[in-house]
N, C-alpha and C. Protein backbone atom coordinates (compact mmCIF):
# COMPACT_ATOMS: atom_id res chain seq x y z
N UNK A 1 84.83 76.70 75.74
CA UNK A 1 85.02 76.69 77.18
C UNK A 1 86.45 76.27 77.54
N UNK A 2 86.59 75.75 76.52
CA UNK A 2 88.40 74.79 76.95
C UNK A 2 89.65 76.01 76.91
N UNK A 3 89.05 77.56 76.09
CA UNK A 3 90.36 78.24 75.89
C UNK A 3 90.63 78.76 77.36
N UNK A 4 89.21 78.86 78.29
CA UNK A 4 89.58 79.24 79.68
C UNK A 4 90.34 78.66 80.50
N UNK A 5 90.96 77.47 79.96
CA UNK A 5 91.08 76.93 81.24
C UNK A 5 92.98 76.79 80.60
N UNK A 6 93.38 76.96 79.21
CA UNK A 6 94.49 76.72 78.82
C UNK A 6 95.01 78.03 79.00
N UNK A 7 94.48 79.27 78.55
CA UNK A 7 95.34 80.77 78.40
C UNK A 7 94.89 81.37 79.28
N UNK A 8 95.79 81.98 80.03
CA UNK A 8 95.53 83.19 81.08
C UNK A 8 95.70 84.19 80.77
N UNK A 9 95.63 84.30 79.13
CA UNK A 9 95.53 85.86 78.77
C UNK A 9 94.38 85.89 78.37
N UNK A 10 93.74 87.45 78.70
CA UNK A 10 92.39 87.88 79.26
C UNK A 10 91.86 88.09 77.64
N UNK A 11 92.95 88.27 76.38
CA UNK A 11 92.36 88.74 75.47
C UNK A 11 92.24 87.49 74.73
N UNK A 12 92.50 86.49 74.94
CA UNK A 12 92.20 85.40 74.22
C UNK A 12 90.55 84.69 74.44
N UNK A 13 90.67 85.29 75.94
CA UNK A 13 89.23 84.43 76.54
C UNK A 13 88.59 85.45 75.63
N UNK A 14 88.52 86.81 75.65
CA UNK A 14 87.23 87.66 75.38
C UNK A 14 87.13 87.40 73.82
N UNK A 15 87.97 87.40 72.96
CA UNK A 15 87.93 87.34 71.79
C UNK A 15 86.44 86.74 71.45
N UNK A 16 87.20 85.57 71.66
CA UNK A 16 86.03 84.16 71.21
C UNK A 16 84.51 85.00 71.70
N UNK A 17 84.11 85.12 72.63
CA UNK A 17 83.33 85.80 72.91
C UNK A 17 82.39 86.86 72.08
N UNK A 18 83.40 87.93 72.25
CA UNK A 18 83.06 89.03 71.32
C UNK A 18 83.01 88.66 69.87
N UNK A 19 83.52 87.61 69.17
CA UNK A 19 83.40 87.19 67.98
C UNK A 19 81.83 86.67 68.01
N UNK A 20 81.63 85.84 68.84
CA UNK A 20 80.11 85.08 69.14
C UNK A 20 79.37 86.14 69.12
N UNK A 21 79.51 86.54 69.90
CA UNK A 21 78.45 87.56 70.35
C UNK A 21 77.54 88.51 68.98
N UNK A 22 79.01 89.25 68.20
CA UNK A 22 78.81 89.97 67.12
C UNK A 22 77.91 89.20 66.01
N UNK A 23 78.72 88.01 65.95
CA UNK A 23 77.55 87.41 65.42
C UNK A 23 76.29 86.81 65.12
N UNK A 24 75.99 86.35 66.34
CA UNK A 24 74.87 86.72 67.05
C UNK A 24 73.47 87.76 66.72
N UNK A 25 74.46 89.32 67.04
CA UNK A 25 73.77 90.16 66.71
C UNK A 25 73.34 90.53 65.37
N UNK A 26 74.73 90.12 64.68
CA UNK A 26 74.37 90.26 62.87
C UNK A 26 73.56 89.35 62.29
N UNK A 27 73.18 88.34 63.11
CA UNK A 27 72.46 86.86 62.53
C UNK A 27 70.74 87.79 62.89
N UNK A 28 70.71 88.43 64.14
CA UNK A 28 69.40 88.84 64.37
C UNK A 28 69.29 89.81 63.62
N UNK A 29 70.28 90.82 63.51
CA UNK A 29 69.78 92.46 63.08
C UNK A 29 69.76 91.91 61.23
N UNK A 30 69.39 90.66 61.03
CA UNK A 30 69.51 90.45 59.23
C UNK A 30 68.16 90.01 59.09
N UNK A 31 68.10 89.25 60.17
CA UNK A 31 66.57 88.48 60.42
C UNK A 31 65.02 89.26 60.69
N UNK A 32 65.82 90.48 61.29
CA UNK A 32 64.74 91.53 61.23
C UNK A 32 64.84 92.49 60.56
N UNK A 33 65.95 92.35 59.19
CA UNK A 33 65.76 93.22 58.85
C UNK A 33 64.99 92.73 57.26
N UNK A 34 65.08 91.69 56.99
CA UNK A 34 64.43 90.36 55.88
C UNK A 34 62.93 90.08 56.45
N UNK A 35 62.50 90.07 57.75
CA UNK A 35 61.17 90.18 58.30
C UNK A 35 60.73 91.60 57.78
N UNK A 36 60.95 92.29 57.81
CA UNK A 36 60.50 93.97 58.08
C UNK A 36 60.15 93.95 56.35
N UNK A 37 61.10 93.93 55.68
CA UNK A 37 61.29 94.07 54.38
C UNK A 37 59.98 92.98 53.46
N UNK A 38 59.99 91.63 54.38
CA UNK A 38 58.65 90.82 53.68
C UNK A 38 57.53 91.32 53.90
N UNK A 39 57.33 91.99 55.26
CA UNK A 39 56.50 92.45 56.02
C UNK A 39 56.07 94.02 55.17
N UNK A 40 57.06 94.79 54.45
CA UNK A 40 56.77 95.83 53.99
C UNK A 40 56.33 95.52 52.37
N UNK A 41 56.22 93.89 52.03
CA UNK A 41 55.99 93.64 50.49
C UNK A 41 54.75 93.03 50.51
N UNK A 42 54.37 92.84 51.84
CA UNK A 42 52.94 92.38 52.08
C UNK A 42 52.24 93.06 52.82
N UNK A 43 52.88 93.98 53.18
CA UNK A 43 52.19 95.36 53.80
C UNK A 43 51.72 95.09 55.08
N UNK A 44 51.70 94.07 56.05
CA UNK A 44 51.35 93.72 57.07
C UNK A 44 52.73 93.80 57.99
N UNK A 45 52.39 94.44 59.05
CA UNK A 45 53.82 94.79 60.10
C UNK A 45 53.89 93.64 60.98
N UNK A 46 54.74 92.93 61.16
CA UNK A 46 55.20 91.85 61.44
C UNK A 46 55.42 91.99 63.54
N UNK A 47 55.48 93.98 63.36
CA UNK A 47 56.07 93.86 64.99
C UNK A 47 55.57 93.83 65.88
């Protein structure tokens, strides 16, 4: 929250962001993809 308030360049704020974010999504799209995969070794669908 603190880089908003030091840089007024727009690509510094989004960075951080878009870094979070991505990861984020890679933390979920691993989590379902390790669910799916237990789920397909026990043959029961998890969704």
């Amino acid at each position: 929250m603190y880089i908003r308030e030091f840089s007024p360049n727009l690509t510094t704020k989004i960075r951080p962001a878009l870094f979070e974010h991505s990861r984020i999504v890679l933390s979920l799209a691993l989590n379902t993809l390790s669910s799916f995969l237990v789920s397909e070794n026990v043959g029961i669908p998890t969704f």
